[in-house]
Each structure stands twice: as C-alpha cells, then as structure tokens.
PDB file of N, CA and C in Angstrom:
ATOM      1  N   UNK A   1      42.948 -10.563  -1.007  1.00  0.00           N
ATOM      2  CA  UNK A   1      42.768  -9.236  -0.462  1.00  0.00           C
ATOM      3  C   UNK A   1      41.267  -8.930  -0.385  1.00  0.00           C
ATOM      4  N   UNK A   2      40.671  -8.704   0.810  1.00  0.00           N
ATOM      5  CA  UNK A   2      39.414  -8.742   0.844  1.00  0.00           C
ATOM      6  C   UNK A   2      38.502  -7.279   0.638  1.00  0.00           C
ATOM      7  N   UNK A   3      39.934  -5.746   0.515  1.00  0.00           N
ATOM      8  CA  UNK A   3      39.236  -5.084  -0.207  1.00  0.00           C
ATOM      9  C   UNK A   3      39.693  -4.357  -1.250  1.00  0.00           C
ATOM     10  N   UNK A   4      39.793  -5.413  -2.011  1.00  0.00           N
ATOM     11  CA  UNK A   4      39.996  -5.257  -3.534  1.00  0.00           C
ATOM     12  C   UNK A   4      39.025  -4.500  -4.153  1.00  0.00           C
ATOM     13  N   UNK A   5      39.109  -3.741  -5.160  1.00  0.00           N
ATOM     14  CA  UNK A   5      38.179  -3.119  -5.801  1.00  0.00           C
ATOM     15  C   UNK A   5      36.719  -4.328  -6.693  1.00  0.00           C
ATOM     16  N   UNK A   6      37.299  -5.359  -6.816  1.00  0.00           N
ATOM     17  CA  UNK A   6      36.468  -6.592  -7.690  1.00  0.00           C
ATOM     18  C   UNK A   6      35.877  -6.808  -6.620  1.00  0.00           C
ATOM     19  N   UNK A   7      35.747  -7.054  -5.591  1.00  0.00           N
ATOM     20  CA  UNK A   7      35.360  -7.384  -4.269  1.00  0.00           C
ATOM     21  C   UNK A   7      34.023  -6.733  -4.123  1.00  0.00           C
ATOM     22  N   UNK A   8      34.261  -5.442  -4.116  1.00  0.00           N
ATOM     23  CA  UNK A   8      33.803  -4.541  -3.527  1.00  0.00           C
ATOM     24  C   UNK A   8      32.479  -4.109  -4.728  1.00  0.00           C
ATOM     25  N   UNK A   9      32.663  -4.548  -6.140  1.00  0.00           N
ATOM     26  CA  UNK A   9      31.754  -4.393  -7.171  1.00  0.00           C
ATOM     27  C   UNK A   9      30.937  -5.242  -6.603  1.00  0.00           C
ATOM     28  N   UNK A  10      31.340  -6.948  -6.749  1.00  0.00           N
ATOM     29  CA  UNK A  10      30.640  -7.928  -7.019  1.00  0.00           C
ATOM     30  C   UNK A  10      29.798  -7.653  -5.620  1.00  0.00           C
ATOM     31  N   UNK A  11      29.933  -6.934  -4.812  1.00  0.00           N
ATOM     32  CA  UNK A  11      29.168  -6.721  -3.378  1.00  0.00           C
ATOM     33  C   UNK A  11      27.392  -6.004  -4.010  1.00  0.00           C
ATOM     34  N   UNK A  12      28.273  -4.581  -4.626  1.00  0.00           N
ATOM     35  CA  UNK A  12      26.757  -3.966  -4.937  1.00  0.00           C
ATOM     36  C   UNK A  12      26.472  -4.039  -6.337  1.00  0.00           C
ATOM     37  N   UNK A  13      26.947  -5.291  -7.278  1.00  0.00           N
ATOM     38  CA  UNK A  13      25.727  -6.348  -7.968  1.00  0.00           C
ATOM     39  C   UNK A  13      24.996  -7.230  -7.476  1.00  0.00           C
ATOM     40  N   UNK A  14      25.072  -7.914  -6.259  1.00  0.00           N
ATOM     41  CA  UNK A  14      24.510  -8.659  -5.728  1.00  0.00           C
ATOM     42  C   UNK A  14      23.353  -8.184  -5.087  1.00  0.00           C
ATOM     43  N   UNK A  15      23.220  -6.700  -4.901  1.00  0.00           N
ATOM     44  CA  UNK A  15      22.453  -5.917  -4.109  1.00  0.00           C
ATOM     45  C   UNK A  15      20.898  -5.515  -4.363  1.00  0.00           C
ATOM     46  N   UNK A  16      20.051  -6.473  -4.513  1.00  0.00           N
ATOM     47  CA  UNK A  16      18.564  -6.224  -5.492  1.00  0.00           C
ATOM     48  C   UNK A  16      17.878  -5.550  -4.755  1.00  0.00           C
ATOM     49  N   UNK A  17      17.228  -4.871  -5.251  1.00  0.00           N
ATOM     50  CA  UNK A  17      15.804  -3.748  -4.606  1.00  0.00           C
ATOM     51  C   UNK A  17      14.777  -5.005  -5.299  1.00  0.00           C
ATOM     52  N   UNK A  18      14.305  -4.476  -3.150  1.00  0.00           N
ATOM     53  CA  UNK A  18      12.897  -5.247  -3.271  1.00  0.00           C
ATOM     54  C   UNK A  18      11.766  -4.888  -3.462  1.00  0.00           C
ATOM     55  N   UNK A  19      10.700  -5.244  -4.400  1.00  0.00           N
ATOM     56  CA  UNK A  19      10.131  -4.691  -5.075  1.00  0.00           C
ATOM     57  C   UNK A  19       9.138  -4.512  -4.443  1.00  0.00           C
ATOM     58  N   UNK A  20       8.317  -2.986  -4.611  1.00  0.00           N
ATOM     59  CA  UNK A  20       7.839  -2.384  -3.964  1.00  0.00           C
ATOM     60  C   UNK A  20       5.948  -2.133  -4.544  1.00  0.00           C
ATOM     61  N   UNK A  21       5.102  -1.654  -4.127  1.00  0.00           N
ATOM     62  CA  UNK A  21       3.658  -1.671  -4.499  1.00  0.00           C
ATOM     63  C   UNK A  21       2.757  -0.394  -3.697  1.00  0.00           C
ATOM     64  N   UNK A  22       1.470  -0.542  -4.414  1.00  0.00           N
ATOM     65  CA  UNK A  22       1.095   0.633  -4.030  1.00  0.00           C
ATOM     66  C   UNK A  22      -0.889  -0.066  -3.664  1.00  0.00           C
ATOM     67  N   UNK A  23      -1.163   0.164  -2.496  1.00  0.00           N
ATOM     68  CA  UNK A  23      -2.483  -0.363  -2.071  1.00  0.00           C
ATOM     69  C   UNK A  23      -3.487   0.839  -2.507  1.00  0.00           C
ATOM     70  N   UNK A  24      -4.522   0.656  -3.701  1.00  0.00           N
ATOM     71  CA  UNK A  24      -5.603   1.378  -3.992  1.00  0.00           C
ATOM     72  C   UNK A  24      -6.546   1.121  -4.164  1.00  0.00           C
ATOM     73  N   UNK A  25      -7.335   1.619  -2.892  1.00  0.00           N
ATOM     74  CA  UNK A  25      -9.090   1.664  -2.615  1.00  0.00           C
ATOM     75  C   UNK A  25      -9.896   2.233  -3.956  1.00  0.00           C
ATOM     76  N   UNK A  26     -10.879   1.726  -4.425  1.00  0.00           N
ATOM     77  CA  UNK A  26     -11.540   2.284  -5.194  1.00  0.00           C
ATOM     78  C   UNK A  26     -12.780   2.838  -5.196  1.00  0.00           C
ATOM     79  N   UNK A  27     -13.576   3.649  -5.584  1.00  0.00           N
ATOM     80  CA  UNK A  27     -15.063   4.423  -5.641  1.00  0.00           C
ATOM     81  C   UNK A  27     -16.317   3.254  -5.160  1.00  0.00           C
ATOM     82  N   UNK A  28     -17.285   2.580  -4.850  1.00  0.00           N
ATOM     83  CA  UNK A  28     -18.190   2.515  -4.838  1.00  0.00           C
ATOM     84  C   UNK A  28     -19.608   2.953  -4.241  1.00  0.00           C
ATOM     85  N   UNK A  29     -20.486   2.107  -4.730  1.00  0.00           N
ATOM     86  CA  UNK A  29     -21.577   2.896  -4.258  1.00  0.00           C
ATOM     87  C   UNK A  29     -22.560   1.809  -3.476  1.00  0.00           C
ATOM     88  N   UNK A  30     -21.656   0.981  -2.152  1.00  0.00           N
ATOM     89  CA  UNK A  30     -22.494   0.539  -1.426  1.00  0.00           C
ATOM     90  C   UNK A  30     -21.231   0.663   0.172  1.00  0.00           C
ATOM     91  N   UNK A  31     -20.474   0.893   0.161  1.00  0.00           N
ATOM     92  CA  UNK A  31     -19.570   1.012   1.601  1.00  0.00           C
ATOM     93  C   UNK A  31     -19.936   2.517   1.962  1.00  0.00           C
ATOM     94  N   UNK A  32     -20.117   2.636   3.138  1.00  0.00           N
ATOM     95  CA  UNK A  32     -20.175   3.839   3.836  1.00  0.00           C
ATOM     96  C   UNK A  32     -18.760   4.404   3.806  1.00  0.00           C
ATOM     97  N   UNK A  33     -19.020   5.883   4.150  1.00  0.00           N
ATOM     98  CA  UNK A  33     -17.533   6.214   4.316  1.00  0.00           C
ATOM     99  C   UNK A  33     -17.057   5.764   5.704  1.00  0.00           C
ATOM    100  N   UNK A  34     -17.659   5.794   6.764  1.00  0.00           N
ATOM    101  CA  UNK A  34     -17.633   5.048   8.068  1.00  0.00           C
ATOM    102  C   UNK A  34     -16.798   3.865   8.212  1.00  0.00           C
ATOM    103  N   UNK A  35     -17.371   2.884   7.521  1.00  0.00           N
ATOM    104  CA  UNK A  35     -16.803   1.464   7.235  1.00  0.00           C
ATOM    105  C   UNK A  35     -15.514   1.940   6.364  1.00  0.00           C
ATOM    106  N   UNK A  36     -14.827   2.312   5.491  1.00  0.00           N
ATOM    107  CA  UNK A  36     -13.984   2.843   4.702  1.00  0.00           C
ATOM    108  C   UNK A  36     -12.843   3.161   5.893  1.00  0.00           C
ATOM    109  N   UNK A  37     -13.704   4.374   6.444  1.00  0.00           N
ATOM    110  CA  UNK A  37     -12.406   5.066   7.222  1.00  0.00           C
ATOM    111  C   UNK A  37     -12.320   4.179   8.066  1.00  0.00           C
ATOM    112  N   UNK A  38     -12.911   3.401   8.906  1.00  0.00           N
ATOM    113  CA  UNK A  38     -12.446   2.604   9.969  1.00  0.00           C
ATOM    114  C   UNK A  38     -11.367   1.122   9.527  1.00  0.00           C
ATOM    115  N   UNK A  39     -11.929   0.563   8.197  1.00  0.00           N
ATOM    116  CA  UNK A  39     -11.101  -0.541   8.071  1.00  0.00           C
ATOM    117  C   UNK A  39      -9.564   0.490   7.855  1.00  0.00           C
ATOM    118  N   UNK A  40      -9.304   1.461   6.973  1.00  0.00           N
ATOM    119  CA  UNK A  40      -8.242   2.165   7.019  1.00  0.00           C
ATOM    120  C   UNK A  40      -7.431   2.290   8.167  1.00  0.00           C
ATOM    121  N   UNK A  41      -7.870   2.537   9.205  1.00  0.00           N
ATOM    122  CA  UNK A  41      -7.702   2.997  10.760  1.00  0.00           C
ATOM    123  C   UNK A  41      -6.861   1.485  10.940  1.00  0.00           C
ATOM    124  N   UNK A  42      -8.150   0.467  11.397  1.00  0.00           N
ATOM    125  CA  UNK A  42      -7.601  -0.704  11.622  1.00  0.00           C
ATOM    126  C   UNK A  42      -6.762  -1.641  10.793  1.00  0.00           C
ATOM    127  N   UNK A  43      -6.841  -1.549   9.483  1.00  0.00           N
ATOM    128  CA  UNK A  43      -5.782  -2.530   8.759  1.00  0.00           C
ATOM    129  C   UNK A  43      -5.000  -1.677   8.474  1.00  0.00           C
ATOM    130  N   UNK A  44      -4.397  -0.608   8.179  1.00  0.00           N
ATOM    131  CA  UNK A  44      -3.016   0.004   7.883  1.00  0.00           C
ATOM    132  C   UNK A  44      -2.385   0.839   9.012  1.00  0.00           C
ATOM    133  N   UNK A  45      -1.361  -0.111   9.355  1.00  0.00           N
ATOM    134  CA  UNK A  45      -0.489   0.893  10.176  1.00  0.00           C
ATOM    135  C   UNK A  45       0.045   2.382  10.437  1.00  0.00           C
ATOM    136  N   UNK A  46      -0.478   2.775  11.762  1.00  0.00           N
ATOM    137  CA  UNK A  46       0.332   4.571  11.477  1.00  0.00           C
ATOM    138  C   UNK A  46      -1.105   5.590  10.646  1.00  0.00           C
ATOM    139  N   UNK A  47      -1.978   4.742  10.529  1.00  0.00           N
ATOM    140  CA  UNK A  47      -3.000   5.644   9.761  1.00  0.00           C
ATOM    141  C   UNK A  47      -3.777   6.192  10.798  1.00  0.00           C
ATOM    142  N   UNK A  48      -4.185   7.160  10.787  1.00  0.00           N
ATOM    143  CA  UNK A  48      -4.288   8.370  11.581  1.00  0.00           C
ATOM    144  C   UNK A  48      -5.988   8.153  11.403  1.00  0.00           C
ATOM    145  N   UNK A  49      -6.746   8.960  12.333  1.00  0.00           N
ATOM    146  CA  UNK A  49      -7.980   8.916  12.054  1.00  0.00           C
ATOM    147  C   UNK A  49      -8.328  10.416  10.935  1.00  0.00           C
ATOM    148  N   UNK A  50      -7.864  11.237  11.140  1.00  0.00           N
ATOM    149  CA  UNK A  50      -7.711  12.517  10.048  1.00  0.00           C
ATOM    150  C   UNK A  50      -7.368  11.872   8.959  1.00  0.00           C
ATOM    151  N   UNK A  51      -6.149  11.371   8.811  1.00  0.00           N
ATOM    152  CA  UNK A  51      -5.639  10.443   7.214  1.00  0.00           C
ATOM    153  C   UNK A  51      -6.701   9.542   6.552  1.00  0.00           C
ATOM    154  N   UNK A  52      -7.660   8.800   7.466  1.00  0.00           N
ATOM    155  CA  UNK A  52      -8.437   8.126   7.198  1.00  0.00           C
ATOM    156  C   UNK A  52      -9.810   8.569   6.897  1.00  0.00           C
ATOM    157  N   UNK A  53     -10.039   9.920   7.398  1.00  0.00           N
ATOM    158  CA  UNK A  53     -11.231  10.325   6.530  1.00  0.00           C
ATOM    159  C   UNK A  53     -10.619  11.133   5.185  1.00  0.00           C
ATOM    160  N   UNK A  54      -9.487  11.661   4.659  1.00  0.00           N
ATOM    161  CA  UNK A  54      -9.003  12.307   3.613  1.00  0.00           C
ATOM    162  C   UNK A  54      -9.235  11.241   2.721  1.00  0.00           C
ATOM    163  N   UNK A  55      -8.575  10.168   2.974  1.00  0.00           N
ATOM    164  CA  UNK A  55      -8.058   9.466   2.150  1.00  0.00           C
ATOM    165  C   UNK A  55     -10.062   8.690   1.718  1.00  0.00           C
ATOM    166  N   UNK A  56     -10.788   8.790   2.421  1.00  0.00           N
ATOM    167  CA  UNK A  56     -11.781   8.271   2.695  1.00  0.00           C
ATOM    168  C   UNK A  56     -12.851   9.180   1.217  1.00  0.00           C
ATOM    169  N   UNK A  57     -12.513  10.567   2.030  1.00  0.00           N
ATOM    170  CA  UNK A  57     -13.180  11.649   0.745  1.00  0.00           C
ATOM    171  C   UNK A  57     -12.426  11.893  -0.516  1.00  0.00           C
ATOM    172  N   UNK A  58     -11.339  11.638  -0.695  1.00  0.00           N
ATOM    173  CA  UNK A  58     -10.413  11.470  -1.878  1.00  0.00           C
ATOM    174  C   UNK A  58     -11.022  10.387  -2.685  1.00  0.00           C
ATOM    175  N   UNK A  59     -11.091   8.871  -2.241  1.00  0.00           N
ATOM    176  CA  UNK A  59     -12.069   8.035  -2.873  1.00  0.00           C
ATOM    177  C   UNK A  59     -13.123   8.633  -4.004  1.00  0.00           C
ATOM    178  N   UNK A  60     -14.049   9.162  -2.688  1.00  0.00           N
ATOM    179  CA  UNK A  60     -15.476   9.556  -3.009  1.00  0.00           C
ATOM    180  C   UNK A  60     -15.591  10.359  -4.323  1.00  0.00           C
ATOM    181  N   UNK A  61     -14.185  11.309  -4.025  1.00  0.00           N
ATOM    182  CA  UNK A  61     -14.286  12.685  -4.839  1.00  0.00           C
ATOM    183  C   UNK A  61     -13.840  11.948  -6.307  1.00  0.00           C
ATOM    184  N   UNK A  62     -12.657  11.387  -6.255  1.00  0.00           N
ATOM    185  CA  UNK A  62     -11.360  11.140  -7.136  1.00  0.00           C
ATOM    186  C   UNK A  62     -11.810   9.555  -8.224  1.00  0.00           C
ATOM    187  N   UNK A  63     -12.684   8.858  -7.157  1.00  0.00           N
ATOM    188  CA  UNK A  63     -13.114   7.280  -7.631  1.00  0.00           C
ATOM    189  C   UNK A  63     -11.629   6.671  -7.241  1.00  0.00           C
ATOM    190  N   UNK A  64     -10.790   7.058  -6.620  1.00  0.00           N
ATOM    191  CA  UNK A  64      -9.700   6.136  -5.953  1.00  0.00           C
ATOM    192  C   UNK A  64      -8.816   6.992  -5.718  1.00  0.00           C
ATOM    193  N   UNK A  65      -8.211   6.411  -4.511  1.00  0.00           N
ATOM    194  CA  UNK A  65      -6.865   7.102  -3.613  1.00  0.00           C
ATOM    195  C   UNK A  65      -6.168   5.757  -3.066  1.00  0.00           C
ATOM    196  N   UNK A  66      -5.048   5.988  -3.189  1.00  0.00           N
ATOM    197  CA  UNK A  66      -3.587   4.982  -2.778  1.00  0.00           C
ATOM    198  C   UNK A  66      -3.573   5.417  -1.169  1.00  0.00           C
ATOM    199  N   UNK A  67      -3.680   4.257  -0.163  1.00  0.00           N
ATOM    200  CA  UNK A  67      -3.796   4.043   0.792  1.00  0.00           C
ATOM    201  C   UNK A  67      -2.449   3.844   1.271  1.00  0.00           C
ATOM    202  N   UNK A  68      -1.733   2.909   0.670  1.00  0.00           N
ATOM    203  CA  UNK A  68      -0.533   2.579   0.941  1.00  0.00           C
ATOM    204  C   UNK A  68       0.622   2.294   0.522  1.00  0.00           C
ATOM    205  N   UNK A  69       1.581   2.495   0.256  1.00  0.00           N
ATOM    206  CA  UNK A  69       3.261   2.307  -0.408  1.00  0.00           C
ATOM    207  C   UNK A  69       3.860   1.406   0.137  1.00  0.00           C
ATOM    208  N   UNK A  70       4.330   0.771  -0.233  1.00  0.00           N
ATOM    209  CA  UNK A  70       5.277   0.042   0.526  1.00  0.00           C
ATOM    210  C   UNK A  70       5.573  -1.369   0.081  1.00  0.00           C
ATOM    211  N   UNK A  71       6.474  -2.282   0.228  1.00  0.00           N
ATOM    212  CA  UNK A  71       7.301  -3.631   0.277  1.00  0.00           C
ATOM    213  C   UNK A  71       6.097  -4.460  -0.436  1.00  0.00           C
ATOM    214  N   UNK A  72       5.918  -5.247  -1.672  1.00  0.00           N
ATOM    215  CA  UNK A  72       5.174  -5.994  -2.148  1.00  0.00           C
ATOM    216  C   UNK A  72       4.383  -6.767  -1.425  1.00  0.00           C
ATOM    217  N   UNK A  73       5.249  -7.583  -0.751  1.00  0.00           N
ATOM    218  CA  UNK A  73       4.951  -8.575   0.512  1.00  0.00           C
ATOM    219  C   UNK A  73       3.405  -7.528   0.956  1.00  0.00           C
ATOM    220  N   UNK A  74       3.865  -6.633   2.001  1.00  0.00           N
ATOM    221  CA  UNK A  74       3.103  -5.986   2.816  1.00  0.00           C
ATOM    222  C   UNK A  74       2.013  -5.026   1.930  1.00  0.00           C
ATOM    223  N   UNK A  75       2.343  -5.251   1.174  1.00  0.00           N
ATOM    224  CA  UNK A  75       0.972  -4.593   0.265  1.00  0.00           C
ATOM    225  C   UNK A  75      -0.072  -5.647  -0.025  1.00  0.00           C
ATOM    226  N   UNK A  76       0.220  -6.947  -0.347  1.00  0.00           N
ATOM    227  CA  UNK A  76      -0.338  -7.973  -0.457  1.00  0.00           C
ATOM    228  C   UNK A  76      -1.245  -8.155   0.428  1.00  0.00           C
ATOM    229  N   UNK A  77      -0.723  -8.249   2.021  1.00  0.00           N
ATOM    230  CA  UNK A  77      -1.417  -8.373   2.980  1.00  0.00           C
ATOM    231  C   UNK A  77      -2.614  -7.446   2.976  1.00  0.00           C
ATOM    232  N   UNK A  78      -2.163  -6.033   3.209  1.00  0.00           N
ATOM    233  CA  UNK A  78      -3.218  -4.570   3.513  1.00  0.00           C
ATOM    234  C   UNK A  78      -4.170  -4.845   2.142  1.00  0.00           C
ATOM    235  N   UNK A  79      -3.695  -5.266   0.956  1.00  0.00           N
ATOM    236  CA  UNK A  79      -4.846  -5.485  -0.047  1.00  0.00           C
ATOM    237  C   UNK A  79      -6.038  -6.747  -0.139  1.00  0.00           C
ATOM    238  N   UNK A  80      -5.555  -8.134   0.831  1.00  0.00           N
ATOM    239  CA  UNK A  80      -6.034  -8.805   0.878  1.00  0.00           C
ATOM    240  C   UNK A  80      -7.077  -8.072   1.973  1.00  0.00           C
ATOM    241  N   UNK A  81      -6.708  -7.928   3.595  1.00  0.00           N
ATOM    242  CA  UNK A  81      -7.380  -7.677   4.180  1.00  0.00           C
ATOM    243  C   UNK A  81      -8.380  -6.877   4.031  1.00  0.00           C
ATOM    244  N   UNK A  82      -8.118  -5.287   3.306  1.00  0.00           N
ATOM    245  CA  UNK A  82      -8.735  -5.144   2.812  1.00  0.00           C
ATOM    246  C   UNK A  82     -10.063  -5.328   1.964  1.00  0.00           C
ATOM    247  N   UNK A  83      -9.757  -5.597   1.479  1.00  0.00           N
ATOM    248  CA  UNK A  83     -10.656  -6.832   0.152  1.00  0.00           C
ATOM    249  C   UNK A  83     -11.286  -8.012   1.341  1.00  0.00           C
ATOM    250  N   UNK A  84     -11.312  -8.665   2.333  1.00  0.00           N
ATOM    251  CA  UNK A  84     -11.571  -9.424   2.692  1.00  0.00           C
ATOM    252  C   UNK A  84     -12.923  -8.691   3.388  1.00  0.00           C
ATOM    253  N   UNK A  85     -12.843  -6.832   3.724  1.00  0.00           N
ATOM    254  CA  UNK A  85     -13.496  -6.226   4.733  1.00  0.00           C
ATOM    255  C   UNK A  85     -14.778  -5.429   3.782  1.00  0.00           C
ATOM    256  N   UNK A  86     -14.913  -5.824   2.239  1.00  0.00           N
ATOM    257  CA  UNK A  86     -16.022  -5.463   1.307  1.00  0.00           C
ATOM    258  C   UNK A  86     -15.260  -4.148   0.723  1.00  0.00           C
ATOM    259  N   UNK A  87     -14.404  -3.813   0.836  1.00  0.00           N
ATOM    260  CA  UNK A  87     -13.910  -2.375   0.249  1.00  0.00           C
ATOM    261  C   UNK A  87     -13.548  -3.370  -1.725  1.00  0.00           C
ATOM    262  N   UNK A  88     -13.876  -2.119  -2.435  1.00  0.00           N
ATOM    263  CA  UNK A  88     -13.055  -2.512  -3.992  1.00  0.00           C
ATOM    264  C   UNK A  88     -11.984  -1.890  -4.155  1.00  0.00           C
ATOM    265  N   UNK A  89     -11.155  -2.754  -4.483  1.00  0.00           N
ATOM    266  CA  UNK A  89      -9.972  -2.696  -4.755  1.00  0.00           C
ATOM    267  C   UNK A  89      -9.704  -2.589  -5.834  1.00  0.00           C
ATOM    268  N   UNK A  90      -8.322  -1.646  -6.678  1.00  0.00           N
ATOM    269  CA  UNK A  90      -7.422  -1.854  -7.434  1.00  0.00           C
ATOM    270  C   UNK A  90      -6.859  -3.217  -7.550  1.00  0.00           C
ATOM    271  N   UNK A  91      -6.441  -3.818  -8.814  1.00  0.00           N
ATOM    272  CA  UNK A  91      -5.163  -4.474  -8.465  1.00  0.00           C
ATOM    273  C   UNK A  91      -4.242  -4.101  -7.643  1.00  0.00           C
ATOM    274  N   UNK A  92      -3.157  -4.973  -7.059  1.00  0.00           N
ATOM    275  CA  UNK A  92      -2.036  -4.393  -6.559  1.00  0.00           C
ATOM    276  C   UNK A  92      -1.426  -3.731  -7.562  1.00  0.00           C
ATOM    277  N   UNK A  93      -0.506  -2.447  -7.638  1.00  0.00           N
ATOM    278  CA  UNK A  93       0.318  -1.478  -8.910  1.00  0.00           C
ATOM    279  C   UNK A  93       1.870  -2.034  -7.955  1.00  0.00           C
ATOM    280  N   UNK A  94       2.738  -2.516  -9.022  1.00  0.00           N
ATOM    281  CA  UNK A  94       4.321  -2.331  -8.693  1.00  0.00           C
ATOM    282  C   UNK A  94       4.599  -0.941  -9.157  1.00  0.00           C
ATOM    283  N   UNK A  95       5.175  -0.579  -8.134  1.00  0.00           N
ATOM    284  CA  UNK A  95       6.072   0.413  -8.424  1.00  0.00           C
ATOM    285  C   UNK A  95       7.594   0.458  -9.000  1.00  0.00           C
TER     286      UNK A  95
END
C-alpha cells in the first residue's frame, strides 16, 4: 500500500535541510566605499545600487554588515569572489 502511514513518515525523515550561510563584509581601512559598493552591485545578485551603498555605510559605521543569506554552496561562491576583489571578509557563518 503505497499510502500507508510508514510510507509516508519514512518520506519526511529522509527530508534534510540544506544548510544554509551568511556572507559578511568586514570594516577596513584601505577599500573605498566605491569599490565596496560596486563589487556588491556586481557579485551579488538582485543587489540594488541603494542596497549597496547601505550595506556599504553599515560596514563603515558597524565594522561589518551581512551582505548575503543564502544556500552554503552559494555563499561560498559570493565569499570567494568577493575576497578575490580585496574586500575583508568574515569567515563564512552557518546558519
């Protein structure tokens, strides 16, 4: 019987959440905010040019602001690239 109640458990144990992360820029004192907001712009998707100077003066103000949420995988990427473009980085944070 294929919808048996045992069936239907062993379905959502099998069901793992994929683990998720959080991309955070950190304070320094040699990147412009210019360079900041623009790699923002260009390496994270959907980022707005307004989002990208907030998130830009949040830095400045705060010594770090979370850029991005999302799927481990894809945090990996936005943190490498990142990091590849002179910005300091956080570790990656699991959420």
């Amino acid at each position: 019987m294929l919808n048996s109640p045992s069936t239907a458990l062993n379905l959502k144990i099998s069901k793992a959440k994929y683990p998720e992360a959080r991309v955070i820029v950190l304070d320094d004192s040699f990147n412009t905010f210019q360079h900041v907001a623009n790699c923002l712009i260009t390496i994270i998707p959907g980022m707005s040019e307004k989002r990208a100077w907030d998130l830009t003066i949040k830095v400045d103000k705060a010594g770090l602001a979370e850029v991005w949420r999302g799927s481990l995988e894809q945090a990996e990427l936005y943190h490498e690239q990142l990091l590849s473009k002179g910005l300091t980085m956080a570790p990656i944070e699991r959420t």
